[in-house]
PDB file of N, CA and C in Angstrom:
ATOM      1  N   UNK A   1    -107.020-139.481  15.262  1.00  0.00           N
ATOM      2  CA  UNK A   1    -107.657-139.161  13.994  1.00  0.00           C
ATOM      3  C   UNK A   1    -109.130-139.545  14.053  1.00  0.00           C
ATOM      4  N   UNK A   2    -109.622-138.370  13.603  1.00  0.00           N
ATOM      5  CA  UNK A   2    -111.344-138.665  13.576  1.00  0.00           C
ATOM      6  C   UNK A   2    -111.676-139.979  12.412  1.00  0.00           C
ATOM      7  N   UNK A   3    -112.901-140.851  12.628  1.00  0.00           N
ATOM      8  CA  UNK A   3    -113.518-141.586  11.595  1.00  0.00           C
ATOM      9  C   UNK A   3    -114.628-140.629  10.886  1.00  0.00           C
ATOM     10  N   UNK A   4    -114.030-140.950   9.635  1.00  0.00           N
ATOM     11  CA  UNK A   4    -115.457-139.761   8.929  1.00  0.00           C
ATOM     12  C   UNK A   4    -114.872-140.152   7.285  1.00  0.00           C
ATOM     13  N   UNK A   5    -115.767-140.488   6.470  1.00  0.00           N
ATOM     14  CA  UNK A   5    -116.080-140.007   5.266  1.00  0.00           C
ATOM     15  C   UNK A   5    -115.759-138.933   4.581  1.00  0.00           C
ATOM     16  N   UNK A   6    -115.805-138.300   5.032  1.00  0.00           N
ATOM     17  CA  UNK A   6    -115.468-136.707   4.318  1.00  0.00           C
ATOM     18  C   UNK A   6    -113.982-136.749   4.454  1.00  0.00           C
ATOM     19  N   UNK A   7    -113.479-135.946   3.371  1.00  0.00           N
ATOM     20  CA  UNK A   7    -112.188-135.250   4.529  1.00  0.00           C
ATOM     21  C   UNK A   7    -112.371-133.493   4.221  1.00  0.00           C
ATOM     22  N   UNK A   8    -111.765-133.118   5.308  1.00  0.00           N
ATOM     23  CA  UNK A   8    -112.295-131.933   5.435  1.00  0.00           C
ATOM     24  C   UNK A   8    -110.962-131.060   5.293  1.00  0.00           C
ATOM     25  N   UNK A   9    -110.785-129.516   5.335  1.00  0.00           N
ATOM     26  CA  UNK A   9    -112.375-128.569   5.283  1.00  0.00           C
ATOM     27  C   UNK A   9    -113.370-129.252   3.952  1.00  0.00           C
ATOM     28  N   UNK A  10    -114.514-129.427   3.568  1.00  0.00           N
ATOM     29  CA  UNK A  10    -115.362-129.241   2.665  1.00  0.00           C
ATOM     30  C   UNK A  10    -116.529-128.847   2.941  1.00  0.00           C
ATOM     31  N   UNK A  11    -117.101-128.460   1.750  1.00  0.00           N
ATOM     32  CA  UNK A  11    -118.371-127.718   1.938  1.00  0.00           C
ATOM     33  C   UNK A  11    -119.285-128.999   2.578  1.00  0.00           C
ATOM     34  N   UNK A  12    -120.161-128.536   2.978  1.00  0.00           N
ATOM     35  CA  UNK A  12    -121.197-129.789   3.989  1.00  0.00           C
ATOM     36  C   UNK A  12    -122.747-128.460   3.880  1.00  0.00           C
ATOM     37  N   UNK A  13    -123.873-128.888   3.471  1.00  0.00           N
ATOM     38  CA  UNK A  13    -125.096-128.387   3.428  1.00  0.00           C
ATOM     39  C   UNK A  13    -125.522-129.152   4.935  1.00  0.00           C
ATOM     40  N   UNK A  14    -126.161-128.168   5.595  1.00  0.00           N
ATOM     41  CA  UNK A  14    -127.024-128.742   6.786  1.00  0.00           C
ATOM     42  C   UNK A  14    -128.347-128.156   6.366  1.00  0.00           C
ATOM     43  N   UNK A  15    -129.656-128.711   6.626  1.00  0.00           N
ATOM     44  CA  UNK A  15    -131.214-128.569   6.527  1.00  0.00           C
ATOM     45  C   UNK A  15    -131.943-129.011   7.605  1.00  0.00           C
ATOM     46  N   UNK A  16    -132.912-127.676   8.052  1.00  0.00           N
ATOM     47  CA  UNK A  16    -132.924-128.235   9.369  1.00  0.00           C
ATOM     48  C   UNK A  16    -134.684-127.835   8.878  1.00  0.00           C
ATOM     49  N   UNK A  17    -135.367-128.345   9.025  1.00  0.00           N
ATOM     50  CA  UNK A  17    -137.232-128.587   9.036  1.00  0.00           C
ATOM     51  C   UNK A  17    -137.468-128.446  10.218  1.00  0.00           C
ATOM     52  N   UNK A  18    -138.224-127.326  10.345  1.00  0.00           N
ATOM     53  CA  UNK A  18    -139.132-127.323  11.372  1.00  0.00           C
ATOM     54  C   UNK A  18    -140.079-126.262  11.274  1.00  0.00           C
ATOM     55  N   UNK A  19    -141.155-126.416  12.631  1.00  0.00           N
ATOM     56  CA  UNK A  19    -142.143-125.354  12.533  1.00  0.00           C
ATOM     57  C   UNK A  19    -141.681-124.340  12.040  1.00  0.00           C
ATOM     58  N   UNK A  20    -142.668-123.188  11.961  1.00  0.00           N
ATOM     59  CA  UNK A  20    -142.328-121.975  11.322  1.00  0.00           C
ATOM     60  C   UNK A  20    -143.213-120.926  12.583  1.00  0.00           C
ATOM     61  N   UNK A  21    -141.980-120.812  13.533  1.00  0.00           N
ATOM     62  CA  UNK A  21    -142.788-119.628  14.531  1.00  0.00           C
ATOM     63  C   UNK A  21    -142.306-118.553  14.803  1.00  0.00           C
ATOM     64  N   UNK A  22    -141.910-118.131  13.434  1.00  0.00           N
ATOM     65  CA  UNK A  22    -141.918-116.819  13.578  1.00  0.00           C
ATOM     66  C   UNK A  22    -140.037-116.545  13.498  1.00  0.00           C
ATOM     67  N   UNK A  23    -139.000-117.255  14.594  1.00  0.00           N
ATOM     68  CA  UNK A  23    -137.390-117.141  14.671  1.00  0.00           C
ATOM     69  C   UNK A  23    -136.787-118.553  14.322  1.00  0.00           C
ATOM     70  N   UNK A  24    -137.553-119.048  13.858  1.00  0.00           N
ATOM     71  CA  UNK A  24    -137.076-120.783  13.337  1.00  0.00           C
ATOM     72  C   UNK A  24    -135.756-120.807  12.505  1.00  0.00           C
ATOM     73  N   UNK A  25    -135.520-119.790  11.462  1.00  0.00           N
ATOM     74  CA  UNK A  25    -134.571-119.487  10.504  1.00  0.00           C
ATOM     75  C   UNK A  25    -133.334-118.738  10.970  1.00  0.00           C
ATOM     76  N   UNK A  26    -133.769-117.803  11.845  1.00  0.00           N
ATOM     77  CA  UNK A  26    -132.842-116.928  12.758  1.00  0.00           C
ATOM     78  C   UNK A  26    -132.495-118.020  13.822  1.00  0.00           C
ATOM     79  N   UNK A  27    -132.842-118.716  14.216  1.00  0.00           N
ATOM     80  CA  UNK A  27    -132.330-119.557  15.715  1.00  0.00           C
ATOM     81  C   UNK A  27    -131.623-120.559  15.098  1.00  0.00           C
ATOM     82  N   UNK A  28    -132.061-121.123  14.053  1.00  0.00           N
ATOM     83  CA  UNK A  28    -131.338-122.546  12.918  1.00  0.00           C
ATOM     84  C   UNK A  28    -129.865-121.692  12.724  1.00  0.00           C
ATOM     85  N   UNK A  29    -130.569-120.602  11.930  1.00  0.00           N
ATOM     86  CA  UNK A  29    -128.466-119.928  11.449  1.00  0.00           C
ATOM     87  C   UNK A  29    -127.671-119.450  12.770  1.00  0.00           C
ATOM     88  N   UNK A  30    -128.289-119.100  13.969  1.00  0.00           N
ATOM     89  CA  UNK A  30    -127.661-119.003  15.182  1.00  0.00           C
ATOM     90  C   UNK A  30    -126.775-119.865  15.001  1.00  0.00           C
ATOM     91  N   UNK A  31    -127.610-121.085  15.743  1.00  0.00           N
ATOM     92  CA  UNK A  31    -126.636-121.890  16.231  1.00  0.00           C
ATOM     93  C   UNK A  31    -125.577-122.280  15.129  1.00  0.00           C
ATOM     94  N   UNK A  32    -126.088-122.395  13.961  1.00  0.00           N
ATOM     95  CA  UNK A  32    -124.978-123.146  12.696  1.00  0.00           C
ATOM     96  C   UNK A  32    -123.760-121.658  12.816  1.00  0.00           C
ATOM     97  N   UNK A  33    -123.561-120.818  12.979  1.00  0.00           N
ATOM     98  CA  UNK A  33    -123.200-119.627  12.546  1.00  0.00           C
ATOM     99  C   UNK A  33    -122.405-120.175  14.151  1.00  0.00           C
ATOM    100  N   UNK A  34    -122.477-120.239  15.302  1.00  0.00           N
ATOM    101  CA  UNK A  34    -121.951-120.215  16.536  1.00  0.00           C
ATOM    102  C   UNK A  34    -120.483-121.339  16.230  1.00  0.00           C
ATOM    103  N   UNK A  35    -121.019-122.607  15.592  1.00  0.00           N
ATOM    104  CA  UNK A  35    -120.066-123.796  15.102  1.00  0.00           C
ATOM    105  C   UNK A  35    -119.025-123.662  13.886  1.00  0.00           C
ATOM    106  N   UNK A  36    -119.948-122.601  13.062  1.00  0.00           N
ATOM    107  CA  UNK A  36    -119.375-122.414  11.642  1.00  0.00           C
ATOM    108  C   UNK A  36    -118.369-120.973  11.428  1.00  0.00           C
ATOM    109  N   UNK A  37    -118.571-120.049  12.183  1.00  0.00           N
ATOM    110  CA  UNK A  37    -118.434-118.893  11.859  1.00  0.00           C
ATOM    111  C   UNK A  37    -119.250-118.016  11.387  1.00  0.00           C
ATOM    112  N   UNK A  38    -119.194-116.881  10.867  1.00  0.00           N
ATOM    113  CA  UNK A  38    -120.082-116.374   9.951  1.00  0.00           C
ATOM    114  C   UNK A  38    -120.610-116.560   8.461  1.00  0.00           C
ATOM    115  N   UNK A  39    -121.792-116.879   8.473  1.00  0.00           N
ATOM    116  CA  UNK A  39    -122.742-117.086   7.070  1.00  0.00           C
ATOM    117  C   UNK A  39    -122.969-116.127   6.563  1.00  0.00           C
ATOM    118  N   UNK A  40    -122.181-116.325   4.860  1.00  0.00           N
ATOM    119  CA  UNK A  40    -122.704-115.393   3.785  1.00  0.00           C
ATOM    120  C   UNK A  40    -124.407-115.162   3.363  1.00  0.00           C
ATOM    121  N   UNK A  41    -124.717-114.542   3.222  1.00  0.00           N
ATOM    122  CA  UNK A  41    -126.430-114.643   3.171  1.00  0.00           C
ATOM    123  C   UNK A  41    -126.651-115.343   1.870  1.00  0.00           C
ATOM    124  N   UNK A  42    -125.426-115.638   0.491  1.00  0.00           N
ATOM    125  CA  UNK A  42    -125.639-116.715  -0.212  1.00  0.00           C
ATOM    126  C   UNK A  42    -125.717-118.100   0.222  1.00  0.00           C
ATOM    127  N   UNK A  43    -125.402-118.498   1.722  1.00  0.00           N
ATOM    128  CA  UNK A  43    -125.160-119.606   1.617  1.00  0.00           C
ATOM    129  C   UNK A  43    -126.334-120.131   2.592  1.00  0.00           C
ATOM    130  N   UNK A  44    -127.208-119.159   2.757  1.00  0.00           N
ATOM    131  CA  UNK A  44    -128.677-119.978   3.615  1.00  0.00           C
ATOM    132  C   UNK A  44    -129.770-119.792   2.186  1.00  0.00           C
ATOM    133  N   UNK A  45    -130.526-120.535   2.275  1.00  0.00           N
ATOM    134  CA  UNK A  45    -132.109-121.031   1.677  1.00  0.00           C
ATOM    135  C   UNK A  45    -132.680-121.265   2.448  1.00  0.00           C
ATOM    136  N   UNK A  46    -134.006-120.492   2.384  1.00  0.00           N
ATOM    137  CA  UNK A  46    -135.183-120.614   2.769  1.00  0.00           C
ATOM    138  C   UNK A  46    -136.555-121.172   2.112  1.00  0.00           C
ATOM    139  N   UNK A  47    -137.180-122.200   2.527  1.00  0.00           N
ATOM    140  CA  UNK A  47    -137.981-122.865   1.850  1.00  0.00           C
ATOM    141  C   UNK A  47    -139.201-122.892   2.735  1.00  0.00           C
ATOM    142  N   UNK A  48    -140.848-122.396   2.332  1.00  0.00           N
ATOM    143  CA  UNK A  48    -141.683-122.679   3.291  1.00  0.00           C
ATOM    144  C   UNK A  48    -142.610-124.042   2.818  1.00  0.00           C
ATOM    145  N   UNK A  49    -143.181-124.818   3.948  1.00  0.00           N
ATOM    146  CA  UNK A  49    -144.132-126.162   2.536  1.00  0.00           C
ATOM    147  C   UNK A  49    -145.126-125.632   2.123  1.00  0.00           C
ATOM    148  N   UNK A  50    -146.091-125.769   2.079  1.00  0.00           N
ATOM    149  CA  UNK A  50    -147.279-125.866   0.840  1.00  0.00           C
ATOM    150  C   UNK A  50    -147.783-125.255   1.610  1.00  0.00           C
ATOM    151  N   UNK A  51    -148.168-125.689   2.737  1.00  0.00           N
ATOM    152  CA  UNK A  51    -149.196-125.199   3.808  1.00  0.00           C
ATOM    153  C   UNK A  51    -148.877-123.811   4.523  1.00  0.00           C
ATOM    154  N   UNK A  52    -147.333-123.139   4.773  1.00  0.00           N
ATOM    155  CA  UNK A  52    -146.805-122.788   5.435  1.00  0.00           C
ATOM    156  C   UNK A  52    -146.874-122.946   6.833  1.00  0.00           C
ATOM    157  N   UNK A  53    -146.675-124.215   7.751  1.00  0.00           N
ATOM    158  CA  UNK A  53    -146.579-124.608   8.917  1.00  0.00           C
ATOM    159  C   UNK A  53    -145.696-124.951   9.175  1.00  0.00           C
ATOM    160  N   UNK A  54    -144.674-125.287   8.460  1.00  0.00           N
ATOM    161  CA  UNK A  54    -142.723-125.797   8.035  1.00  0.00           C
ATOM    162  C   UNK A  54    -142.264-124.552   7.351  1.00  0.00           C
ATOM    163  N   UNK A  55    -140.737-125.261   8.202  1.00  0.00           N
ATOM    164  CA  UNK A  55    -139.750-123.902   6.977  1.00  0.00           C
ATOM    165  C   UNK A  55    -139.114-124.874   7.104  1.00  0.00           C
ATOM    166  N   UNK A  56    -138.267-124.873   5.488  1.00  0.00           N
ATOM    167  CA  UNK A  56    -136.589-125.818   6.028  1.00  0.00           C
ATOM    168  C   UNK A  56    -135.841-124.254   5.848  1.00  0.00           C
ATOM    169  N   UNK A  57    -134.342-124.805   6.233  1.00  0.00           N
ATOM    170  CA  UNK A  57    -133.543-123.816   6.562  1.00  0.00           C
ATOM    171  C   UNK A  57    -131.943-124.681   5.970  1.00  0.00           C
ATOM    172  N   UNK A  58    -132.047-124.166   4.649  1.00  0.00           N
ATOM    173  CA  UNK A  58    -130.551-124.973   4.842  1.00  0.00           C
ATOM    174  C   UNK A  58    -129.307-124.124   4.289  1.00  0.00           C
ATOM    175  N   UNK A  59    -128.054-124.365   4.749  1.00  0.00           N
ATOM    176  CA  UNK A  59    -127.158-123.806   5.015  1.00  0.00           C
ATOM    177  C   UNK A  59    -125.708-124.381   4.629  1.00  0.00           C
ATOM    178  N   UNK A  60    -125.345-124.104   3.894  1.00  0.00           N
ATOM    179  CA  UNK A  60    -123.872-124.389   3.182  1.00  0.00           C
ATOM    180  C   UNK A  60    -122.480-123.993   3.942  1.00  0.00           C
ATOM    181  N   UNK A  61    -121.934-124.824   5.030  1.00  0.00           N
ATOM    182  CA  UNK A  61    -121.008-124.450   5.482  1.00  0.00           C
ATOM    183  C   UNK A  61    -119.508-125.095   5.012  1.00  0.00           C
ATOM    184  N   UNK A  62    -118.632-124.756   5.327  1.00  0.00           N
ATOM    185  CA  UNK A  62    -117.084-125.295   5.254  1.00  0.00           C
ATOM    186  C   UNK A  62    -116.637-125.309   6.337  1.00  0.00           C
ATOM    187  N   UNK A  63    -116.766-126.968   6.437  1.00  0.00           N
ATOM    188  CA  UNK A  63    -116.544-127.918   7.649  1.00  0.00           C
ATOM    189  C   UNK A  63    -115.185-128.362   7.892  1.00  0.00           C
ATOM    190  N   UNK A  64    -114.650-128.340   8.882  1.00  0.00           N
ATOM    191  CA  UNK A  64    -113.619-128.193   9.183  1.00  0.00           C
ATOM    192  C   UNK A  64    -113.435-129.688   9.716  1.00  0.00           C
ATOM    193  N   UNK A  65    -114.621-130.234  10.723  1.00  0.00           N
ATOM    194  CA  UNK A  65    -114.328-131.619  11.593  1.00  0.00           C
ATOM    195  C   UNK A  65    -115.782-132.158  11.379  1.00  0.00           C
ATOM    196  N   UNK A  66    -115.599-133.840  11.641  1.00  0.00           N
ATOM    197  CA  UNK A  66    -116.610-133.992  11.846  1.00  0.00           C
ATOM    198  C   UNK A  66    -117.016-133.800  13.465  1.00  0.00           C
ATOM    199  N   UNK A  67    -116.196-133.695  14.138  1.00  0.00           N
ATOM    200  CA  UNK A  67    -116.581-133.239  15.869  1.00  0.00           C
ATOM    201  C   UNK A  67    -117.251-131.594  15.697  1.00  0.00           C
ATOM    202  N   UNK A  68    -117.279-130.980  15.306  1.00  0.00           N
ATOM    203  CA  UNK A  68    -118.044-129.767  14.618  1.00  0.00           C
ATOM    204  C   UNK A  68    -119.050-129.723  13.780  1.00  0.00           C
ATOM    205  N   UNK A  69    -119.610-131.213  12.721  1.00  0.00           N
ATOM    206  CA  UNK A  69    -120.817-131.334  12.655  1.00  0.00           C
ATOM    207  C   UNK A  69    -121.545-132.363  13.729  1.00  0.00           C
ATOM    208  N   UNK A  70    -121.144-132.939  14.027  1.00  0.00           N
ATOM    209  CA  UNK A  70    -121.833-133.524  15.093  1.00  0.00           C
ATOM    210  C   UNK A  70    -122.316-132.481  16.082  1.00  0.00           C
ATOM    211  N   UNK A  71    -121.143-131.757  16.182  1.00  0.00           N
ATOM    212  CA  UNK A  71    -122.039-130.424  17.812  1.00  0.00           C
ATOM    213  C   UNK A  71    -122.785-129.692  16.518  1.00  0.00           C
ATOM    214  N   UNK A  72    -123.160-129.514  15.898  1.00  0.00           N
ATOM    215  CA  UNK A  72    -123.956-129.068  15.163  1.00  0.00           C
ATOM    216  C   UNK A  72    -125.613-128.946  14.936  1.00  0.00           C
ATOM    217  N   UNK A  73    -125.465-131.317  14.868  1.00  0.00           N
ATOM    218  CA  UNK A  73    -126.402-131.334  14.757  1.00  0.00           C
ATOM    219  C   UNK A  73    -127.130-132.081  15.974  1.00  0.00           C
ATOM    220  N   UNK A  74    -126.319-132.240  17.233  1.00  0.00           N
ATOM    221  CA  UNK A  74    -127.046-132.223  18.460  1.00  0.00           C
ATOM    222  C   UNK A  74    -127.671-130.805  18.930  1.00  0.00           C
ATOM    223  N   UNK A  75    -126.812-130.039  19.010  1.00  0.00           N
ATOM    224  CA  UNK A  75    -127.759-128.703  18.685  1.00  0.00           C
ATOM    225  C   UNK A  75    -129.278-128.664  18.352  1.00  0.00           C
ATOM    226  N   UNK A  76    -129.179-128.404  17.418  1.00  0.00           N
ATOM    227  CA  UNK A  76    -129.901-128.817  16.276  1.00  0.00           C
ATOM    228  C   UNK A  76    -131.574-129.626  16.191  1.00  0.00           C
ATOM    229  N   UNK A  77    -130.660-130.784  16.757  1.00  0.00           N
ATOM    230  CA  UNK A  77    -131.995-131.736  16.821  1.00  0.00           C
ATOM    231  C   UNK A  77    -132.293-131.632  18.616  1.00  0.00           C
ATOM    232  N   UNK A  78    -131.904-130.979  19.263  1.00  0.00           N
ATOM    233  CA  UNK A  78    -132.008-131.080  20.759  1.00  0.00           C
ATOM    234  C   UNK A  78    -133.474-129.440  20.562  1.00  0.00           C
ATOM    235  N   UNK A  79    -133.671-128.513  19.696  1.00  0.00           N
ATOM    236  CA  UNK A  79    -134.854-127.628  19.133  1.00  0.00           C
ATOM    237  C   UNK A  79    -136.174-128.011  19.717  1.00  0.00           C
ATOM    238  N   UNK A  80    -136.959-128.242  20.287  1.00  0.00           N
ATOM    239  CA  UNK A  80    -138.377-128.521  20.164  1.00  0.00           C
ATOM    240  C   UNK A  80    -139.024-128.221  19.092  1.00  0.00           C
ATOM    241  N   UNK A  81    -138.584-127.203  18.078  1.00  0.00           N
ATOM    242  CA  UNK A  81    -139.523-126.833  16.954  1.00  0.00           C
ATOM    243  C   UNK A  81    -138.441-127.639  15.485  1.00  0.00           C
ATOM    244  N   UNK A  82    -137.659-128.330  15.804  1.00  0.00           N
ATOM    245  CA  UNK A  82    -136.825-129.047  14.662  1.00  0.00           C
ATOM    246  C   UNK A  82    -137.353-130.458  14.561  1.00  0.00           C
ATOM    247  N   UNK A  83    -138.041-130.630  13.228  1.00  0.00           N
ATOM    248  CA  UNK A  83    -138.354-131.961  12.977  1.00  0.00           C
ATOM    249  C   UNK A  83    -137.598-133.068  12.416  1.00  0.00           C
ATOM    250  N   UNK A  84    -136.465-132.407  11.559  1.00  0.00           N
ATOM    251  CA  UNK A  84    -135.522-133.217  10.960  1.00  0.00           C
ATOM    252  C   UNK A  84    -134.516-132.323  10.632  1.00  0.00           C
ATOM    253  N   UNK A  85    -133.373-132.959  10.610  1.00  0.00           N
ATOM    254  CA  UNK A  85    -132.153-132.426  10.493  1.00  0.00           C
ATOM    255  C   UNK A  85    -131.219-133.217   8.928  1.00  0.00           C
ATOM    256  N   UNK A  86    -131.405-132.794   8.078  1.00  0.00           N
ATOM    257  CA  UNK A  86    -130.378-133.591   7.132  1.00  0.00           C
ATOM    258  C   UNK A  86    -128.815-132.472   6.914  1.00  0.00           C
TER     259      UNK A  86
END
C-alpha cells in the first residue's frame, strides 16, 4: 500500500510555470495527458504573467496513484523551461 494523503481516484490540479517559448503549454499537457489519459480542454488553464515571459499551465486531473503523480511531476520538473511545479 502506497503512503499518501489523498486517497484516490481524486481530482488533483497540477501547475506547471515556466518560460513561454512558444510549446510550453502543448509539451506541459503532453506529458500530463501521457500519465493521465486524455484532457478535456475544460480541464487545462492558461495563465500568462504581467510581462508575458511565463505561462503557468494548470491542469485538473483524476488521479488514480500517488506513483502516477510523482512520474508526473519528475517529468515535469526534469523541463529546462519549468520553473515550478505545484
Amino acid at each position: 500500500m502506497e503512503d499518501s494523503l489523498l486517497e484516490f481516484p481524486c481530482q488533483f490540479p497540477i501547475k506547471a510555470i515556466g518560460l513561454d517559448h512558444g510549446d510550453f503549454q502543448s509539451t506541459v499537457t503532453r506529458i500530463i495527458s501521457a500519465h493521465a489519459g486524455e484532457l478535456p480542454e475544460d480541464a487545462i488553464t492558461v495563465n500568462p504573467s504581467s510581462n508575458g515571459k511565463y505561462l503557468s499551465v494548470s491542469v485538473v486531473i483524476t488521479a488514480k496513484s500517488q506513483t502516477q503523480l510523482d512520474a508526473i511531476y519528475q517529468e515535469l520538473t526534469a523541463l529546462e523551461s519549468v520553473r515550478f511545479v505545484l
